[in-house]
Protein backbone atom coordinates (compact mmCIF):
# COMPACT_ATOMS: atom_id res chain seq x y z
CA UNK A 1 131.45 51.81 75.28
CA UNK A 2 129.45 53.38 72.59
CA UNK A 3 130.72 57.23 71.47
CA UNK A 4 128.25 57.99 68.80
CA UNK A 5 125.86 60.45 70.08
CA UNK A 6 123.32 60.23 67.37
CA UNK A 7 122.75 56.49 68.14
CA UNK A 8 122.83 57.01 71.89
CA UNK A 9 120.30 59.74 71.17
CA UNK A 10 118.03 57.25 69.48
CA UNK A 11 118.47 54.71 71.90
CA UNK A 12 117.04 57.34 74.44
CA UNK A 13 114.35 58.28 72.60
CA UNK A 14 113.17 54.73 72.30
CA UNK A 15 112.95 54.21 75.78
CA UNK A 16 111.49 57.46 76.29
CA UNK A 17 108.95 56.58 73.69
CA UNK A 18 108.17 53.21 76.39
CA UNK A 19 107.76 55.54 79.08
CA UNK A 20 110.91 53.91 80.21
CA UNK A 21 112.21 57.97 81.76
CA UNK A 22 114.33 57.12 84.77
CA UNK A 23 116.95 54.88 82.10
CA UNK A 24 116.39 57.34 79.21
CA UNK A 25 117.93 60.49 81.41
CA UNK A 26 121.21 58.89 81.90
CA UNK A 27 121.62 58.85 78.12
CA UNK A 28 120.45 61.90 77.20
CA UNK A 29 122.87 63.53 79.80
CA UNK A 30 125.99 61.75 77.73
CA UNK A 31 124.68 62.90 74.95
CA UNK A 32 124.50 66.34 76.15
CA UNK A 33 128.01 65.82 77.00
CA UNK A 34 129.29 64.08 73.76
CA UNK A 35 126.98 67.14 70.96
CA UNK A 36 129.93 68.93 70.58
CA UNK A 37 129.69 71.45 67.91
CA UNK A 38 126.21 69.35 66.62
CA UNK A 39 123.89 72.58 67.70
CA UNK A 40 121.13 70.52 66.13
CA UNK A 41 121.42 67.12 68.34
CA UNK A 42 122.22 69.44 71.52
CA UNK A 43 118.82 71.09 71.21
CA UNK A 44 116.98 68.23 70.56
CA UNK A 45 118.55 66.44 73.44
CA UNK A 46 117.71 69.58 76.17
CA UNK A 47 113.78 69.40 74.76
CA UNK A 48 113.75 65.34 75.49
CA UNK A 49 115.64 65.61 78.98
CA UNK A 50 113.51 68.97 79.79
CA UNK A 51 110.28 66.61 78.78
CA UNK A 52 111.80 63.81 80.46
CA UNK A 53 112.77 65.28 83.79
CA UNK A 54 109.02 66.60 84.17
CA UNK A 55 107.31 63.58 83.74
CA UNK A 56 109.71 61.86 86.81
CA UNK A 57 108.48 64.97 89.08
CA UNK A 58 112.45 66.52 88.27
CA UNK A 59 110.74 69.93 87.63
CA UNK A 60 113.33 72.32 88.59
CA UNK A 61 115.89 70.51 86.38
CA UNK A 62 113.01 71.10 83.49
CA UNK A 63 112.75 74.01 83.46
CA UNK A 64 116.54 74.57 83.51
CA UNK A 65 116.32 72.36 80.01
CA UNK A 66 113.73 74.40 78.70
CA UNK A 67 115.55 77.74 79.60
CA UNK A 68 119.05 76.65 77.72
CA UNK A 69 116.78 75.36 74.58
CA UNK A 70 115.11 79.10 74.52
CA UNK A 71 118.33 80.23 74.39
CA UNK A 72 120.51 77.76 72.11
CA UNK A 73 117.67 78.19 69.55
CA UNK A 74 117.43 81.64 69.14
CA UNK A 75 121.05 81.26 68.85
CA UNK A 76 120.98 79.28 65.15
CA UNK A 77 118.17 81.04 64.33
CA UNK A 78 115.13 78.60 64.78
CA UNK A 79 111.82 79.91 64.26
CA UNK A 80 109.15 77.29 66.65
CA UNK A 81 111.72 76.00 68.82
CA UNK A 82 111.89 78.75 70.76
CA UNK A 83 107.98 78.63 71.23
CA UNK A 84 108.20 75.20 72.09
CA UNK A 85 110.89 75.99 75.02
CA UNK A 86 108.84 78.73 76.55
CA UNK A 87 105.90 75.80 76.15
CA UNK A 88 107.40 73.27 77.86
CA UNK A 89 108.79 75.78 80.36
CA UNK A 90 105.38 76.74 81.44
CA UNK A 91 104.19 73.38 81.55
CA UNK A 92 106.79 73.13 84.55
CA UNK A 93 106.05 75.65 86.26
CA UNK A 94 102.16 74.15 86.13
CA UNK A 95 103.34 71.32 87.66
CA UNK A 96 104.78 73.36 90.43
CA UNK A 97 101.79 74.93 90.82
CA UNK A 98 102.90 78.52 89.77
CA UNK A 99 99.92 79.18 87.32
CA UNK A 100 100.11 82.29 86.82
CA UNK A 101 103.67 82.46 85.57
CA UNK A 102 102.23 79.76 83.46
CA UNK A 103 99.78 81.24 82.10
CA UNK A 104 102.03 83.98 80.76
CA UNK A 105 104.00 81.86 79.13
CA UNK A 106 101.03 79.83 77.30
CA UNK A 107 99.54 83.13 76.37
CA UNK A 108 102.69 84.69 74.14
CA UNK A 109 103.10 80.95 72.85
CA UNK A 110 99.24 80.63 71.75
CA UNK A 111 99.60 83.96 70.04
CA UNK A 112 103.04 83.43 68.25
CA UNK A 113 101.98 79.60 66.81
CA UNK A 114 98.77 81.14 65.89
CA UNK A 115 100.35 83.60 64.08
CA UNK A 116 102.87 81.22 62.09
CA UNK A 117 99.65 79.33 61.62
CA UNK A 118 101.00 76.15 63.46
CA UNK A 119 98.15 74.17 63.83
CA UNK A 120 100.05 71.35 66.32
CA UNK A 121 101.78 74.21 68.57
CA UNK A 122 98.66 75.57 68.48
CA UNK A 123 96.98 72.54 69.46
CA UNK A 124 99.44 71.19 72.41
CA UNK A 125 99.65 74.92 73.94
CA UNK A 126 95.80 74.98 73.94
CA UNK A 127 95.96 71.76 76.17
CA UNK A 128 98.75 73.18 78.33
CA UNK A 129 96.84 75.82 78.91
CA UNK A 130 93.70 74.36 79.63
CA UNK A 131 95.51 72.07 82.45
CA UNK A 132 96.62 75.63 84.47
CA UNK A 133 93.19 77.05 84.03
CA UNK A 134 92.10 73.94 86.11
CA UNK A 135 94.64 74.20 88.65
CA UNK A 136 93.40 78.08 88.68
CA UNK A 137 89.46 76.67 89.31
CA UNK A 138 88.57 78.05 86.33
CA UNK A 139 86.57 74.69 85.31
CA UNK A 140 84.23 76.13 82.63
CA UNK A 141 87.89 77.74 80.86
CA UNK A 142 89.59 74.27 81.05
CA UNK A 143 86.86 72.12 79.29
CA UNK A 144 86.28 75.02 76.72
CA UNK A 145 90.09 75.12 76.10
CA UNK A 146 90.42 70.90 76.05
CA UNK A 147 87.17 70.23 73.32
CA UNK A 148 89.72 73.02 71.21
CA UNK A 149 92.78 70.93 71.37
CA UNK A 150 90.94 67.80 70.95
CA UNK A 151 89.64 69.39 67.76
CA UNK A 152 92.76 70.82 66.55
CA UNK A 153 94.95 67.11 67.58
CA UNK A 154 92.02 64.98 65.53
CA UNK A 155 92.57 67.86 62.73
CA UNK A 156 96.30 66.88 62.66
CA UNK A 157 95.80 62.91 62.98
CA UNK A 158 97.52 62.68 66.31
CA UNK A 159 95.71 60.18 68.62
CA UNK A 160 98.04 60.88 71.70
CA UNK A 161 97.01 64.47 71.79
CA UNK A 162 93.60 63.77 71.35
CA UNK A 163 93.90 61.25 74.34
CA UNK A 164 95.53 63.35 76.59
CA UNK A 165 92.72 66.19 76.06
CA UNK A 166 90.28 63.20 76.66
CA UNK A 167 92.01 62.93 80.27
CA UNK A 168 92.15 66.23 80.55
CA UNK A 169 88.07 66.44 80.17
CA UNK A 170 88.07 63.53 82.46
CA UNK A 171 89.60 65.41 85.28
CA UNK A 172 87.67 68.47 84.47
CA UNK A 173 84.44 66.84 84.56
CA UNK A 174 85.10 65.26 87.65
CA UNK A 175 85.76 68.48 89.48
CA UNK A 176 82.59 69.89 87.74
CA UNK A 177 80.32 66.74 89.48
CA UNK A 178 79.70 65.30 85.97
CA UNK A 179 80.87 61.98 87.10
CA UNK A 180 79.35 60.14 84.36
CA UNK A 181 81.00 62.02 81.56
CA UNK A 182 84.44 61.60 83.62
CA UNK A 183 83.99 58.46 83.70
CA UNK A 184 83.22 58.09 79.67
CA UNK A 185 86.32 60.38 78.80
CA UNK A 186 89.03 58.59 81.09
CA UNK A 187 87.57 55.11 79.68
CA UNK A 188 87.61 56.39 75.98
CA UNK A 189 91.39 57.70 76.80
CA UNK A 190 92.48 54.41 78.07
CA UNK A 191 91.34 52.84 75.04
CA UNK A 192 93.18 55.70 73.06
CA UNK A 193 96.33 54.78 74.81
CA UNK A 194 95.83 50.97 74.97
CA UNK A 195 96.01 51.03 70.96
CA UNK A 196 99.26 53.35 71.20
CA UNK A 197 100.71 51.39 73.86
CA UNK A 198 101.38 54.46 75.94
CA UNK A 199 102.13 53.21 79.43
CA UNK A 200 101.76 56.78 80.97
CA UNK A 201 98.68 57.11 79.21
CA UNK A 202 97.42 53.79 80.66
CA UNK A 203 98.45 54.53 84.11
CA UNK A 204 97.10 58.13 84.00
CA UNK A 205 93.92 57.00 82.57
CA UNK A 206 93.29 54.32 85.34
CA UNK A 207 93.46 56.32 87.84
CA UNK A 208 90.52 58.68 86.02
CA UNK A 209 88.70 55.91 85.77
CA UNK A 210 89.23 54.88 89.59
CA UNK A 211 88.67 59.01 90.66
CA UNK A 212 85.33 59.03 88.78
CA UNK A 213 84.40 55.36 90.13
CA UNK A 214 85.38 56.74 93.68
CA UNK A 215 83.05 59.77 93.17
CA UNK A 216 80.42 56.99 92.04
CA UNK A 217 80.56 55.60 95.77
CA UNK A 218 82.41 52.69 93.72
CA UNK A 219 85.02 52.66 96.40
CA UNK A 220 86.17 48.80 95.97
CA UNK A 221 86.33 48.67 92.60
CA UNK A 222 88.05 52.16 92.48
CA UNK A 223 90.70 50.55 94.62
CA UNK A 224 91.62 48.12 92.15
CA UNK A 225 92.14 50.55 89.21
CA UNK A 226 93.97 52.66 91.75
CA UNK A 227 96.29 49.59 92.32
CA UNK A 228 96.72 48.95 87.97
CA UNK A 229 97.62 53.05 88.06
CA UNK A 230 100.26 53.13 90.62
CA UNK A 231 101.53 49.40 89.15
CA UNK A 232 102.18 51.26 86.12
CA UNK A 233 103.48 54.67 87.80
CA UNK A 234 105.82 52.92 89.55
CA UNK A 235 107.20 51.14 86.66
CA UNK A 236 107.89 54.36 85.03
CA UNK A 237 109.06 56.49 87.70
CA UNK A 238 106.50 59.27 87.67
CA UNK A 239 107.03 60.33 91.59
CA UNK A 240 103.95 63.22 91.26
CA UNK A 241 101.28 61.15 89.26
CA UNK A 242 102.02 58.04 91.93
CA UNK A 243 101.49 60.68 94.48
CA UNK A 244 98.36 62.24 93.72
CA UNK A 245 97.21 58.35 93.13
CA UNK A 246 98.01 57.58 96.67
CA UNK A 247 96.26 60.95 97.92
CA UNK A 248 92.88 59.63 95.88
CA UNK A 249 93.29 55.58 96.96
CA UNK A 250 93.51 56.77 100.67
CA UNK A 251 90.63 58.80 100.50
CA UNK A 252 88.69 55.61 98.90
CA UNK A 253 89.93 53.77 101.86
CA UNK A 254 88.94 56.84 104.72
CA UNK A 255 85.35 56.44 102.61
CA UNK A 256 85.40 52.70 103.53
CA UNK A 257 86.49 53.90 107.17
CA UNK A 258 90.18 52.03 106.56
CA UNK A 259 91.75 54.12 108.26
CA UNK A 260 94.84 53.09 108.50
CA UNK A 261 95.54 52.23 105.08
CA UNK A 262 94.11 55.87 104.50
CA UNK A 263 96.52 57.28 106.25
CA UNK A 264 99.59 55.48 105.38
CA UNK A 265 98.42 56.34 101.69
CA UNK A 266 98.69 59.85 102.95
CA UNK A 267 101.50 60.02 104.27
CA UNK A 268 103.25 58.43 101.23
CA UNK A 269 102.00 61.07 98.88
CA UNK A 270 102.42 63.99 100.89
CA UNK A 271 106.94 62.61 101.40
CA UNK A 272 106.53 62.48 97.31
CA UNK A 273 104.73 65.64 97.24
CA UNK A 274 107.62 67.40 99.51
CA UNK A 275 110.07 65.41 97.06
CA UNK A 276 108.73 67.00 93.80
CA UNK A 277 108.17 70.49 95.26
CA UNK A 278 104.37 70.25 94.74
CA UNK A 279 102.64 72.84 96.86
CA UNK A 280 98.94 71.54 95.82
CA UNK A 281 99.33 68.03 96.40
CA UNK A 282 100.49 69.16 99.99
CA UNK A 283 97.10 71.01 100.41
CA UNK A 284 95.54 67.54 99.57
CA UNK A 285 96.92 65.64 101.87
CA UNK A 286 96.71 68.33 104.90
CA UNK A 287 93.27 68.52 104.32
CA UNK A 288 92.72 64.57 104.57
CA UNK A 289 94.87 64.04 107.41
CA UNK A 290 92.99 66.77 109.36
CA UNK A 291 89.75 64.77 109.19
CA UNK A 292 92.19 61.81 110.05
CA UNK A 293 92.97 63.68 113.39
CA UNK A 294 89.02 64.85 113.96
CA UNK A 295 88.10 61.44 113.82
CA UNK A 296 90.75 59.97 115.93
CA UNK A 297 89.21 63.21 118.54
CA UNK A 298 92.44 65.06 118.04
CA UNK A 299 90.09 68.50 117.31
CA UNK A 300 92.42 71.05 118.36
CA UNK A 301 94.89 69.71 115.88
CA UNK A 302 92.99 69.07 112.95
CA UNK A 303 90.95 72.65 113.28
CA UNK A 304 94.55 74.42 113.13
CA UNK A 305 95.77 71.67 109.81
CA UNK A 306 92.46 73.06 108.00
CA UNK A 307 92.96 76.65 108.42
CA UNK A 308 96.35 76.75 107.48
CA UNK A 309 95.54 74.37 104.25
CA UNK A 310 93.10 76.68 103.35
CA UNK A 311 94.95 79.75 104.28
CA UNK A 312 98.01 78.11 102.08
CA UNK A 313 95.37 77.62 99.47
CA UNK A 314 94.28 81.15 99.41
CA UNK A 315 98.06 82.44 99.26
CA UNK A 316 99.16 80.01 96.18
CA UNK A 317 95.89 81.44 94.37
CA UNK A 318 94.07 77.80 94.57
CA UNK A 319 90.38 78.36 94.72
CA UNK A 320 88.89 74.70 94.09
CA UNK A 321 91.32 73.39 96.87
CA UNK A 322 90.70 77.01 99.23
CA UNK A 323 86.79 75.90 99.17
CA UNK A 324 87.20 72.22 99.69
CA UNK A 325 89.54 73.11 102.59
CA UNK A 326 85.96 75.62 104.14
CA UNK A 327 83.50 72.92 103.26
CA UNK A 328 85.86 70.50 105.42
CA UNK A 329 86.02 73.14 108.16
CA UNK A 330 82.17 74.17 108.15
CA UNK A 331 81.75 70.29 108.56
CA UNK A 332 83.74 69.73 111.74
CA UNK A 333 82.25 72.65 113.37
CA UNK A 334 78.62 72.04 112.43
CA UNK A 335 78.16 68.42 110.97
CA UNK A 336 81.48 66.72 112.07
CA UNK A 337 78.73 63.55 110.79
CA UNK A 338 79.48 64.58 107.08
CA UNK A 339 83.11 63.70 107.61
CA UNK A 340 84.80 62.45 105.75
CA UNK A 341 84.17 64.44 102.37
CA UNK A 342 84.68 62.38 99.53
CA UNK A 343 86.55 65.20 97.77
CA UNK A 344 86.88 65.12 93.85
């Protein structure tokens, strides 16, 4: 069996670099095990596990990365890597839906690599950042802060960034009704990603491009990319992306009135949801299987689902998801005819 950590190391890398996470994390962990006095290969290892473990939905396990690479590099006396730990460790805490904390984090980063003049920390905390002002509902602040990054990633030549900021804009958009210029950024990303052969990428921008077709009353055809998104998801082992692209391909089906299929879509995402610890995607799928329960004439039930989403929703600071969840009530008690709400 191999010893050498370095070339274990590598061989991880490479098969994070294929989006291949769930067979990189064994590696990295040996490696972890085998650095030794090599202060250098241990830090780079905890910032590719910490990375690693986030993108398969692992987020407390992340952050616990990102925590001992704060530490070990302020320990030899690195001067970004400690940015990039407190970067990465808000970026978990995002996908837990804690953006505040977040927030906090991406602010003292932003300030620090703007003051060392580091254009690409700069440039990937912008992004960050821009992803937990969306989760805050603060839509105009997220596009503002994406068309930055995207500047700043085309300034530095680096295509992936500028792709991911082109999702990012996608998903904005969408939640800002431009459904037209969601649609344009998600397929301009999948391009982007197509050329890099970024499977995450690919996966993450098909399900834009389903989302925005969905929102387009495209509901068929948005089934299909939803199907090429969680193909892909699946293949990588990102449990929270799959999720949220279950949530959206059962609401294309409730459109269609599948119900069904809607609902066992649901149900799906909201065990992966409970899996990863994400308290949003929860929200989503209590407020679609409430109208699931109206329509089937369970009204008592699905009344007392939509208050507590939106009560939930209020607590965890969630205004975009707080107002879907009055719109849906408002509906059932005055137009229960507008149901189901083909939420973005």
């Amino acid at each position: 069996m191999e010893k050498n950590p370095c070339s274990i190391f590598a061989r991880a890398e490479r098969k994070r670099k294929n989006s291949k996470f769930l067979s990189a994390i064994p590696l990295y962990l040996t490696v972890k095990r085998l650095s030794g006095k090599d202060m250098e290969l241990k830090l780079s290892c905890l910032f590719s596990l910490g990375d690693t473990y986030r993108m398969v939905g692992e987020f407390k396990k992340a952050e616990k990365c990102y925590k001992e690479a704060h530490s070990l590099s302020l320990a030899i006396g690195k001067k970004n890597e400690p940015l990039d730990a407190l970067t990465g460790l808000g970026l978990a805490l995002r996908a837990e839906g804690k953006f505040k904390e977040a927030l906090k984090y991406f602010a003292k980063t932003l300030k620090a690599y703007k003051k060392n003049r580091d254009t690409e920390g700069s440039a990937f905390c912008l992004w960050a950042r821009a992803g937990a002002l969306r989760i805050k509902g603060d839509i105009k602040g997220a596009i503002k802060e994406f068309k930055e990054s995207k500047k700043l990633f085309q300034k530095t030549g680096d295509e992936s960034g500028v792709g991911y900021c082109l999702t990012g804009l996608g998903g904005a958009s969408r939640v800002a009704s431009g459904y037209g210029d969601s649609l344009d950024y998600y397929k301009t990303a999948n391009s982007v990603f197509k050329r890099l052969n970024d499977t995450f990428g690919i996966a993450y921008s098909y399900c834009g491009i389903a989302n925005a077709l969905r929102m387009k009353g495209r509901f068929k055809e948005a089934i299909r990319y939803f199907k090429k998104a969680a193909a892909n998801y699946k293949k990588i082992g990102d449990r929270v992306s799959f999720a949220y692209t279950l949530w959206a391909e059962g609401t294309a089906y409730q459109m269609l009135g599948l119900d069904r299929l809607a609902l066992g879509d649901f149900k799906e995402a909201q065990r992966l949801f409970r899996a990863t610890g994400d308290r949003r995607g929860l929200i989503y799928c209590m407020l679609s299987m409430a109208e699931t329960e109206f329509k089937k004439n369970r009204k008592r039930s699905a009344l007392k689902t939509i208050k507590l989403a939106g009560k939930k929703a209020g607590i965890l600071g969630f205004k975009i998801e707080k107002g879907y969840a009055q719109a849906i009530l408002e509906a059932m008690e005055k137009n229960p005819g507008d149901l189901p709400l083909n939420l973005p």
